[in-house]
Protein backbone atom coordinates (compact mmCIF):
# COMPACT_ATOMS: atom_id res chain seq x y z
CA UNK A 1 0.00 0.00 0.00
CA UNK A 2 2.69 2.58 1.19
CA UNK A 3 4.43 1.43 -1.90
CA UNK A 4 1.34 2.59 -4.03
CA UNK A 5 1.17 5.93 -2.24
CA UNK A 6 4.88 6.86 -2.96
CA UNK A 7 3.73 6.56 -7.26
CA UNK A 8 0.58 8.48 -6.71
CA UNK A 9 2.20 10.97 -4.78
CA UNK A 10 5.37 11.28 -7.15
CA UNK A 11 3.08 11.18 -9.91
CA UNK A 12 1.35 14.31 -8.81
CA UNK A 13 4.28 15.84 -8.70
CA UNK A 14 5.66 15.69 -12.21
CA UNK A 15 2.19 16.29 -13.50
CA UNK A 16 2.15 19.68 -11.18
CA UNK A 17 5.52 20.36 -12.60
CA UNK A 18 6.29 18.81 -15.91
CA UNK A 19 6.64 22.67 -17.15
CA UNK A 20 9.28 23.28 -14.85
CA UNK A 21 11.12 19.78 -14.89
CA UNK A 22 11.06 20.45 -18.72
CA UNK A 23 12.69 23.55 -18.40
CA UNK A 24 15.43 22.71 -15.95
CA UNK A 25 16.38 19.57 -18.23
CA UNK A 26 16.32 22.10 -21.57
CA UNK A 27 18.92 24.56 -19.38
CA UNK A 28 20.98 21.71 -18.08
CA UNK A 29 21.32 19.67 -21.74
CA UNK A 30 22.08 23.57 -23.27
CA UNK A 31 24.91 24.32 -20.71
CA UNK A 32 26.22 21.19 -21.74
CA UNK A 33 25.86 21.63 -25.55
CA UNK A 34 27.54 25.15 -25.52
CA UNK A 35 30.62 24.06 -23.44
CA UNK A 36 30.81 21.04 -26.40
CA UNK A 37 30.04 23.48 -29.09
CA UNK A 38 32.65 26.08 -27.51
CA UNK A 39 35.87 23.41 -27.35
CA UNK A 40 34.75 22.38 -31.19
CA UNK A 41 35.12 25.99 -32.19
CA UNK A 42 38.12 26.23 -30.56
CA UNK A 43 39.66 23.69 -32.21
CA UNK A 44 38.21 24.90 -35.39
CA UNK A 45 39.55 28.22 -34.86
CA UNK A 46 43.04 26.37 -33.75
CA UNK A 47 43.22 24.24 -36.81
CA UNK A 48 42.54 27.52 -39.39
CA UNK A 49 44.50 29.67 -37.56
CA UNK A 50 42.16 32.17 -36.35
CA UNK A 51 43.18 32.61 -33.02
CA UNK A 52 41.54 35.45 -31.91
CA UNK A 53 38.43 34.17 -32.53
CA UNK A 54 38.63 32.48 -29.49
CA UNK A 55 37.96 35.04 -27.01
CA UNK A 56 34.46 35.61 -28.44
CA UNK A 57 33.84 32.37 -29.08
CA UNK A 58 34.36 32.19 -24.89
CA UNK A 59 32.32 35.19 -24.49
CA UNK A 60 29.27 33.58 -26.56
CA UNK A 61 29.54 30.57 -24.32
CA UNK A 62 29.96 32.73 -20.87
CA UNK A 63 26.87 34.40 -21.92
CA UNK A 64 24.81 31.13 -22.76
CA UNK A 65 25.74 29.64 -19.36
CA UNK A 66 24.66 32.73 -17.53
CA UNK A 67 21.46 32.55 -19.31
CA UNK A 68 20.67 28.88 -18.99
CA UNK A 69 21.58 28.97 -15.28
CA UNK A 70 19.01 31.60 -14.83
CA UNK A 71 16.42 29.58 -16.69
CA UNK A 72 17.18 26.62 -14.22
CA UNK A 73 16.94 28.45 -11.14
CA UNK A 74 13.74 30.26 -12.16
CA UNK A 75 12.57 26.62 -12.42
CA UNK A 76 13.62 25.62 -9.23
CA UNK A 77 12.15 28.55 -7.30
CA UNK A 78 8.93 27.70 -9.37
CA UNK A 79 8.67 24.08 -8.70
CA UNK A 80 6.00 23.45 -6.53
CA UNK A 81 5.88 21.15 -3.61
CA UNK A 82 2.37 21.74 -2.05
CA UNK A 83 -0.62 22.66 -3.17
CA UNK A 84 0.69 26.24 -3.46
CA UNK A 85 4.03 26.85 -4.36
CA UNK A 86 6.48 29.43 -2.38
CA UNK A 87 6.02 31.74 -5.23
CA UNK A 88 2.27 31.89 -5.44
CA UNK A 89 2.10 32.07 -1.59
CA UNK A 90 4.70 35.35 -1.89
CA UNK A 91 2.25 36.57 -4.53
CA UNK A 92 -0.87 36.05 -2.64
CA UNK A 93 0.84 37.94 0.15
CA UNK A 94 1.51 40.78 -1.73
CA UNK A 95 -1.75 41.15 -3.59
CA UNK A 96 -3.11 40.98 0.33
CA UNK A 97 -5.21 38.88 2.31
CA UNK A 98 -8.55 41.04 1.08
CA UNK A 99 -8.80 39.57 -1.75
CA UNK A 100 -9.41 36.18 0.73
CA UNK A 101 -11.59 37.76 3.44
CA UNK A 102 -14.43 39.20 0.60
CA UNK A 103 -14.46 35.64 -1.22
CA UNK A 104 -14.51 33.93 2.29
CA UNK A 105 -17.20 36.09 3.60
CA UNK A 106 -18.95 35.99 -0.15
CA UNK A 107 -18.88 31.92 0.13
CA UNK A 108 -20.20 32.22 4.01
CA UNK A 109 -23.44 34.51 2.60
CA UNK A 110 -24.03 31.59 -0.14
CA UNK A 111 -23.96 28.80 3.32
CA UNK A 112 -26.22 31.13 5.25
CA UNK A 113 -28.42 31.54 2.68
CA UNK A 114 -28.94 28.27 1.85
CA UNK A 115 -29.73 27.03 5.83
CA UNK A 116 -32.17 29.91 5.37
CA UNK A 117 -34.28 27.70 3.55
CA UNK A 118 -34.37 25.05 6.22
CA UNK A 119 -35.10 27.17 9.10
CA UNK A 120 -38.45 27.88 7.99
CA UNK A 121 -41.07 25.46 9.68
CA UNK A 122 -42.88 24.50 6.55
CA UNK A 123 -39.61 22.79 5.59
CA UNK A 124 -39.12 20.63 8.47
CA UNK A 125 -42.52 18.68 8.26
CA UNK A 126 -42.52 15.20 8.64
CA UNK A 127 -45.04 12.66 7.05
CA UNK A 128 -46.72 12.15 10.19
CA UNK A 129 -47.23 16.02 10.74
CA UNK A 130 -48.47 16.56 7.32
CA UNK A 131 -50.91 13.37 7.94
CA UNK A 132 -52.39 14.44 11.17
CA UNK A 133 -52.59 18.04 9.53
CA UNK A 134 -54.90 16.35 6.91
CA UNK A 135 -57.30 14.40 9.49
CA UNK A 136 -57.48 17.95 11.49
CA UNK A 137 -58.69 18.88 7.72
CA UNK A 138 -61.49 16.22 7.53
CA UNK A 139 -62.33 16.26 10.89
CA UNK A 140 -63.39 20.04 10.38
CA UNK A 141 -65.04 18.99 7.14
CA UNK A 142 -67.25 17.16 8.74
């Protein structure tokens, strides 16, 4: 059983998250691509002679690193790990709790007003009320 609750539960979490696991593996294979695609330049740029090629080949890779390591830590601060991430709680703070108090006290009005409807007496009849209520009737009638 526990077993079973371990897949459910890590199931949930890649479908929460496949957007961010998806990014995070797209940053981590690119980092890895431009420092392969940077040493074949180099020796590209070795084997024609154009040396000073080199330092902007490093600066193109630099600069694709930084980028890609930004994308992967913008995933990792967005992955979520509850039923709110940290990001959408910050959010929610910020936007303020008011937001939460009028739909709270909106959703109580919609409770209250539906007990309404059972505090009134006609509702709460029973079968044996309403059939004594109809031999009062005929008794009367009579």
């Amino acid at each position: 059983m526990y077993h079973y609750l371990k897949w459910a539960a890590l199931s949930l979490f890649f479908r929460r998250n496949l957007r961010y696991l998806l990014l995070m593996l797209v940053s981590m294979i690119g980092i890895y691509a431009a420092d392969g695609i940077y040493h074949d330049l180099v020796d590209y740029a070795i084997a024609t002679g154009r040396k000073g090629l080199i330092l902007y080949f490093l600066a193109g890779k630099w600069v694709l690193v930084i980028l890609l390591s930004i994308l992967f830590v913008y995933s990792v601060m967005h992955l979520g790990f509850g039923k709110e991430s940290v990001v959408a709680k910050k959010e929610k703070k910020k936007r303020g709790e008011k937001v939460d108090d009028k739909k709270a006290k909106a959703q109580k009005e919609l409770v209250m007003q539906r007990l309404e409807k059972f505090k009134s007496k006609g509702r709460l009849k029973r079968r044996s009320d309403l059939v004594l209520e109809r031999l009062e009737q005929e008794r009367k009638k009579r």
